[in-house]
C-alpha atoms as a PDB file:
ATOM      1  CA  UNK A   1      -7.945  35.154 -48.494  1.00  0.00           C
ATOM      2  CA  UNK A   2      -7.056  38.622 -50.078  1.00  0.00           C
ATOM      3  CA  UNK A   3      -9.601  41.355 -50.594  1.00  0.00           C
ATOM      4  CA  UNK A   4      -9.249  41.099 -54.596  1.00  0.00           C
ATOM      5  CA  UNK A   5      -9.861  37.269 -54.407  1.00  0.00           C
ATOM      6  CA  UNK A   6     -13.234  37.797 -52.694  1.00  0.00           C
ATOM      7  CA  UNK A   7     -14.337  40.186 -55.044  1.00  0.00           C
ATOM      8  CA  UNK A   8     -13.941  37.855 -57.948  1.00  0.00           C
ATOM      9  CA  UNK A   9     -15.441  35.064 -56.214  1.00  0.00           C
ATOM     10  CA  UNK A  10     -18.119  37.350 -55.366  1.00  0.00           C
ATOM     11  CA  UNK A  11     -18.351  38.746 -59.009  1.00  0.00           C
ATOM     12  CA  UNK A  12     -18.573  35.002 -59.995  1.00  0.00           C
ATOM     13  CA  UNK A  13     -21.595  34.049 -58.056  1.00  0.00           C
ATOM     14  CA  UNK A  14     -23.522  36.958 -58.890  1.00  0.00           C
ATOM     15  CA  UNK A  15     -22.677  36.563 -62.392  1.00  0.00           C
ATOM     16  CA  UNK A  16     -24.697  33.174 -62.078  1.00  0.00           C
ATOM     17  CA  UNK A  17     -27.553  33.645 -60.442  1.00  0.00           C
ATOM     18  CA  UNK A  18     -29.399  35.675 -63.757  1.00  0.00           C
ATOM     19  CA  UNK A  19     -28.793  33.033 -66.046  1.00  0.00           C
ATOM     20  CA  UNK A  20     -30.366  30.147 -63.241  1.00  0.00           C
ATOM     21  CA  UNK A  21     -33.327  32.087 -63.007  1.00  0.00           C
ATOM     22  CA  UNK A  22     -33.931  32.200 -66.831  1.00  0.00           C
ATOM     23  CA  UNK A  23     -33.959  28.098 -66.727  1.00  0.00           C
ATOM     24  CA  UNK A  24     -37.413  28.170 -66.268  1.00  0.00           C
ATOM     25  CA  UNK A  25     -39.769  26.485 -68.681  1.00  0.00           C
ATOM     26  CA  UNK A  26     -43.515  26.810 -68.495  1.00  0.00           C
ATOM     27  CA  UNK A  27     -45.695  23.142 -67.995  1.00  0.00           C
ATOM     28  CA  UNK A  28     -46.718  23.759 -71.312  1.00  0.00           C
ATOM     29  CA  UNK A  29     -43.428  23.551 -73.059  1.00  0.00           C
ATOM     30  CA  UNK A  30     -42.234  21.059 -70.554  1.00  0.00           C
ATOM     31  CA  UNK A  31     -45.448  18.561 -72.107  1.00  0.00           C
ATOM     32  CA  UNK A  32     -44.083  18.891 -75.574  1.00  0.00           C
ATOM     33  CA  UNK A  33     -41.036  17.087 -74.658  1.00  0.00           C
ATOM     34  CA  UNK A  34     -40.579  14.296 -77.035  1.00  0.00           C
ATOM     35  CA  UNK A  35     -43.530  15.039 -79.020  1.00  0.00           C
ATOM     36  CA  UNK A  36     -43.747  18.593 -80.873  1.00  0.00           C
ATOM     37  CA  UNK A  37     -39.761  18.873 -79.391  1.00  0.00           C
ATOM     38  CA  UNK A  38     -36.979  16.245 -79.128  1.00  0.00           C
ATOM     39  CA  UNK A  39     -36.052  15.227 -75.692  1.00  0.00           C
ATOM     40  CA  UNK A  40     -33.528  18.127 -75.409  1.00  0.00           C
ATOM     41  CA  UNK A  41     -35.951  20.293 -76.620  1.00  0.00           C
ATOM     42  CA  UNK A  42     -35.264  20.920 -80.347  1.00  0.00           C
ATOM     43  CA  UNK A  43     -37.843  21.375 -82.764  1.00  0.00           C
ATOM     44  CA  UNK A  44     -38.858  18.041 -84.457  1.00  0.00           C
ATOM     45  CA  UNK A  45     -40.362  19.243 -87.318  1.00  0.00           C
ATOM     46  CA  UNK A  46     -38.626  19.615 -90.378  1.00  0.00           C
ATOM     47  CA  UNK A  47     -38.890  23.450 -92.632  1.00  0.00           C
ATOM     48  CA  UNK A  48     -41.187  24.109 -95.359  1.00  0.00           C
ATOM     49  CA  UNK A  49     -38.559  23.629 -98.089  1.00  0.00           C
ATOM     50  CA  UNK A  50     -37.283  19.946 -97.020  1.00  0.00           C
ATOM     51  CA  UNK A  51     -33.492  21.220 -97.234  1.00  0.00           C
ATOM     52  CA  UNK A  52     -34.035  20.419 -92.646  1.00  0.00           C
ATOM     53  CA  UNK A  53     -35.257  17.137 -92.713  1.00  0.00           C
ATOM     54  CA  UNK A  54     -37.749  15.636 -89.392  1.00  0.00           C
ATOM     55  CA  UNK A  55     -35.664  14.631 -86.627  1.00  0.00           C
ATOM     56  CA  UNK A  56     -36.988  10.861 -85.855  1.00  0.00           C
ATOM     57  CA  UNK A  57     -34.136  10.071 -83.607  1.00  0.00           C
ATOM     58  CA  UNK A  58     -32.212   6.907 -84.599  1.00  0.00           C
ATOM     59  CA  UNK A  59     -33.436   5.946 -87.206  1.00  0.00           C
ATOM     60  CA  UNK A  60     -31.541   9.083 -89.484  1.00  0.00           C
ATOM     61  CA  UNK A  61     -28.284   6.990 -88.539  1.00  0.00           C
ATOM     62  CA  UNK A  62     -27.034   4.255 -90.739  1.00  0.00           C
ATOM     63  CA  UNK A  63     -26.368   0.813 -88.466  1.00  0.00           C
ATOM     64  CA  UNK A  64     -22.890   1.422 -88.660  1.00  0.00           C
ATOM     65  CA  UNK A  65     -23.147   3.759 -86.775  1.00  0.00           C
ATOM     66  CA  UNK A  66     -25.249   3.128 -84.464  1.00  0.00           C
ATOM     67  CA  UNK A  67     -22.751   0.524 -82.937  1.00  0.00           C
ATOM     68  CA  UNK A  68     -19.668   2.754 -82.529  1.00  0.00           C
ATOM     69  CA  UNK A  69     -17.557   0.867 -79.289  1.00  0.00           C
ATOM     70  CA  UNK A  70     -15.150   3.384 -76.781  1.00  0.00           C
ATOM     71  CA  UNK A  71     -12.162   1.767 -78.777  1.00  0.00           C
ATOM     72  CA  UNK A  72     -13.909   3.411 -82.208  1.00  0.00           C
ATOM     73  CA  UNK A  73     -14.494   7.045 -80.281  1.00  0.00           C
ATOM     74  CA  UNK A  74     -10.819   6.649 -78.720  1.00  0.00           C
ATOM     75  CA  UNK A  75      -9.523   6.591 -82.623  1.00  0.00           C
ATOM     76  CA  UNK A  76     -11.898   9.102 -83.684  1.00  0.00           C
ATOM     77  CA  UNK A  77     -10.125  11.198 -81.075  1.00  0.00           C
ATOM     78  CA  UNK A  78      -6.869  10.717 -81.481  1.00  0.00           C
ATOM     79  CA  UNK A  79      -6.976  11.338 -85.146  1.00  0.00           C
ATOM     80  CA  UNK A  80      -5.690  14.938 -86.323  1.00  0.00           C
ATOM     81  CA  UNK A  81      -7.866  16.659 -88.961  1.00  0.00           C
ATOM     82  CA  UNK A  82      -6.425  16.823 -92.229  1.00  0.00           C
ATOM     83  CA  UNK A  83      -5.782  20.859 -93.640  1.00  0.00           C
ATOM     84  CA  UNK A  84      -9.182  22.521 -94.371  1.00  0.00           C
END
């Protein structure tokens, strides 16, 4: 393996190992998973104004779409947007 090659692979890992160590959450936040936050950890709550609404998961989603099949996504896909 050439010298340059190693560096950049080298480069690479170090580049990594900051952002792992800033994963961390605290058992606090953790506990307000799917309560205060969504499971992914977004804020539930809606704003002041109403313009955000409350995230209550499904239930936001017409039943429509809540039965999309892999043959519906494939289209979806495929599809080329139109000019914006």
């Amino acid at each position: 393996m050439s010298c340059p090659l190693r560096i950049a692979q080298a480069f690479l890992l170090l580049s990594l190992l900051p952002q792992a160590t800033l994963a961390a959450v605290s058992a606090e936040e953790a506990a307000k998973l799917g309560k205060e936050l969504t499971r992914v950890g977004a804020i539930r709550a809606g704003n002041a104004d109403g313009s955000i609404p409350e995230y209550t998961g499904e239930s936001n989603f017409i039943e429509a779409d809540k039965n999309i099949t892999p043959e519906d996504l494939q289209k979806l896909r495929s599809e080329r947007p139109g000019a914006v």
